[in-house]
Protein backbone atom coordinates (compact mmCIF):
# COMPACT_ATOMS: atom_id res chain seq x y z
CA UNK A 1 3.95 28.13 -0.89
CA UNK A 2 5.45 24.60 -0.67
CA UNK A 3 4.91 22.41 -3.86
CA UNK A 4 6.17 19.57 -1.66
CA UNK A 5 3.70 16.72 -2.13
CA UNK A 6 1.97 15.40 1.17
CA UNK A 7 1.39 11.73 1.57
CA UNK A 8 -1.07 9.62 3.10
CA UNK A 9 2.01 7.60 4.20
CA UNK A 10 5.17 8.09 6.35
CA UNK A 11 8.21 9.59 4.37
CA UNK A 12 11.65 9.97 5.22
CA UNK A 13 14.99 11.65 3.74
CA UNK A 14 17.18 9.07 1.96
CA UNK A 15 20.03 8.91 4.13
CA UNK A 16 23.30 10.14 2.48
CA UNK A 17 20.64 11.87 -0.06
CA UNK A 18 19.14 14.52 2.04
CA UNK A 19 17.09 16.98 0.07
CA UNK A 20 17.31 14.80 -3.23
CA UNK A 21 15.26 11.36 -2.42
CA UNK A 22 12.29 10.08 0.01
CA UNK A 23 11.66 6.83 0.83
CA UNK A 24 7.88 5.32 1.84
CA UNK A 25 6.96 3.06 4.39
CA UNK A 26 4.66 1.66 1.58
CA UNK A 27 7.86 0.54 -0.74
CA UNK A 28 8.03 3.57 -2.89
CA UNK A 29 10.91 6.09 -3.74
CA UNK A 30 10.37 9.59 -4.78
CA UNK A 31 13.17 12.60 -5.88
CA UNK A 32 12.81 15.71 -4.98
CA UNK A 33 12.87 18.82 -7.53
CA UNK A 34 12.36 22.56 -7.70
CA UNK A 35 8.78 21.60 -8.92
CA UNK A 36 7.98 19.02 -6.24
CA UNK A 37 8.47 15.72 -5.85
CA UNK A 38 8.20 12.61 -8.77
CA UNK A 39 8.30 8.87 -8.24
CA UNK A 40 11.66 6.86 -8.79
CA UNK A 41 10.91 3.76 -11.13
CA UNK A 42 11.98 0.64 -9.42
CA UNK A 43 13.25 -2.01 -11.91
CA UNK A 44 12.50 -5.51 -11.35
CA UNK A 45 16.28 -7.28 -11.35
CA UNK A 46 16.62 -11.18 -11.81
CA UNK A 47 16.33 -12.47 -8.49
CA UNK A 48 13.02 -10.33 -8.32
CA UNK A 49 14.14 -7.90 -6.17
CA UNK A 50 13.12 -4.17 -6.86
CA UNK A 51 16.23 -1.76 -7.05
CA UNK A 52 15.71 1.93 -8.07
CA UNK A 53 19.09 4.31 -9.06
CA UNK A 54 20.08 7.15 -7.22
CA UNK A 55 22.30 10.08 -8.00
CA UNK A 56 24.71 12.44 -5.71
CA UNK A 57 27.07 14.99 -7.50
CA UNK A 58 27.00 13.06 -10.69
CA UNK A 59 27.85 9.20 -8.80
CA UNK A 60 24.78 6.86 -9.69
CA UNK A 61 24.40 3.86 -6.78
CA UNK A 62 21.81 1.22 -7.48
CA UNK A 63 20.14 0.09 -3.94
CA UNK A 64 17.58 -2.36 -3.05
CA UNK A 65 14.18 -0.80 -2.31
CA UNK A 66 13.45 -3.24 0.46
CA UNK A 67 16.79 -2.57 2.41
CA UNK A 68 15.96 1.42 2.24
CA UNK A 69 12.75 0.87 3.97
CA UNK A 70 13.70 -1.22 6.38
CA UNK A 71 17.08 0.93 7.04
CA UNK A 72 14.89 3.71 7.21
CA UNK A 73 11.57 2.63 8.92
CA UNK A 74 12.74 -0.48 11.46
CA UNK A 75 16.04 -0.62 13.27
CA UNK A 76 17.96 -3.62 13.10
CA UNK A 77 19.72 -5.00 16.16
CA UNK A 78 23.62 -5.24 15.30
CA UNK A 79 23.37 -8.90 14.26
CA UNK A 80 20.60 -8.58 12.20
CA UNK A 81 21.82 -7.86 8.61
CA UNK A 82 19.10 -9.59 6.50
CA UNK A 83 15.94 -8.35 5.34
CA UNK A 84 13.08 -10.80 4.69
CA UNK A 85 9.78 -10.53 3.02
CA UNK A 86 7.11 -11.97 4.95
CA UNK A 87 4.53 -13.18 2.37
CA UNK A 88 7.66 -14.17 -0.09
CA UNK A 89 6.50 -11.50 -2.48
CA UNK A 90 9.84 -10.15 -3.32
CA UNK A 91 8.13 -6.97 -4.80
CA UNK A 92 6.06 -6.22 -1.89
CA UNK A 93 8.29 -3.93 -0.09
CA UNK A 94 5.85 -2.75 2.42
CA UNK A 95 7.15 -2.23 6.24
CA UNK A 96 4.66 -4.22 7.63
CA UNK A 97 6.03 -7.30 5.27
CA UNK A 98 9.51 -6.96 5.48
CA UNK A 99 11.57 -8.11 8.74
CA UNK A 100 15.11 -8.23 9.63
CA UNK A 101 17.55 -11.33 10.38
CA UNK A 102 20.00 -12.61 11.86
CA UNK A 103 22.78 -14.88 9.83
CA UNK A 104 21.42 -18.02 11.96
CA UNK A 105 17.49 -16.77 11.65
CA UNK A 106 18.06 -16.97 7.80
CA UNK A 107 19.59 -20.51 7.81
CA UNK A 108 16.41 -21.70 10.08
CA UNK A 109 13.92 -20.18 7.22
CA UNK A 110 16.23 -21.66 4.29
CA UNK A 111 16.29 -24.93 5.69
CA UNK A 112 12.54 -24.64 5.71
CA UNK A 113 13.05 -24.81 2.45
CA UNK A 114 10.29 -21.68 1.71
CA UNK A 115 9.31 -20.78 -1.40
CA UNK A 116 10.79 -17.42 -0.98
CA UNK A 117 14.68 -19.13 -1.19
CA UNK A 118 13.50 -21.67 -3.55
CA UNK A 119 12.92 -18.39 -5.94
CA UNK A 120 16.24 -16.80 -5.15
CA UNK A 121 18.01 -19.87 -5.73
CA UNK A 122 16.63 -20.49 -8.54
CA UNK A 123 17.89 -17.23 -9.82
CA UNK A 124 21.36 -17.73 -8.21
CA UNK A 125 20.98 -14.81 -6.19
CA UNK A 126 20.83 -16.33 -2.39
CA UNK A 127 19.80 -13.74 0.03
CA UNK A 128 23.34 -12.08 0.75
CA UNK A 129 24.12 -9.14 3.10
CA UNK A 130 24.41 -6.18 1.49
């Protein structure tokens, strides 16, 4: 009998963590043990961006909770390298918020000057590539 936990949302396998993380369509992250699975608590950094830690072999990484969902739920075009949350809520990582950019899509919404950049300025953060 499988202790895996079923969700009432779309999962996938962490890519380059196979078997060890899952990643939601709703913004959530969740390890995988003998005993089922257990959420990953996302830390809210400076520029108010959630990032959760993941370990492989003993290596921690520290990844942006946004950018795995949208790696892992929406494919990005080759030019398109920029993730962007819709309703500016930087914590809101689900799919159907979050949209990708290109470099010159990102300079049109800056120069908008939207809230969303005012925030990450503010914080000296920028939107960057990652």
């Amino acid at each position: 009998m499988s202790k895996t936990k079923k969700f009432p949302y779309d999962t996938k396998q962490i890519k380059g963590f196979e078997h060890k993380y899952l990643v939601s369509n709703i913004g959530e992250v969740f390890r995988i043990t003998k005993k089922g699975t257990r959420a990953v608590k996302a830390r809210t950094i400076a520029s108010g961006h959630l990032n959760v830690t993941l370990c492989k072999n003993g290596e921690q990484g520290i990844f942006y909770v946004d950018r795995l969902v949208a790696s892992h739920f929406m494919e990005p075009t080759t030019d398109q390298k920029y993730v962007l949350h819709k309703d500016d809520d930087l914590t809101n990582c689900h799919i159907n918020n979050l949209e990708w950019l290109t470099k010159q899509q990102r300079q049109e919404y800056i120069e908008k000057d939207n809230k969303y950049f005012r925030l990450l300025r503010k914080h000296r953060d920028g939107l960057s590539e990652y």
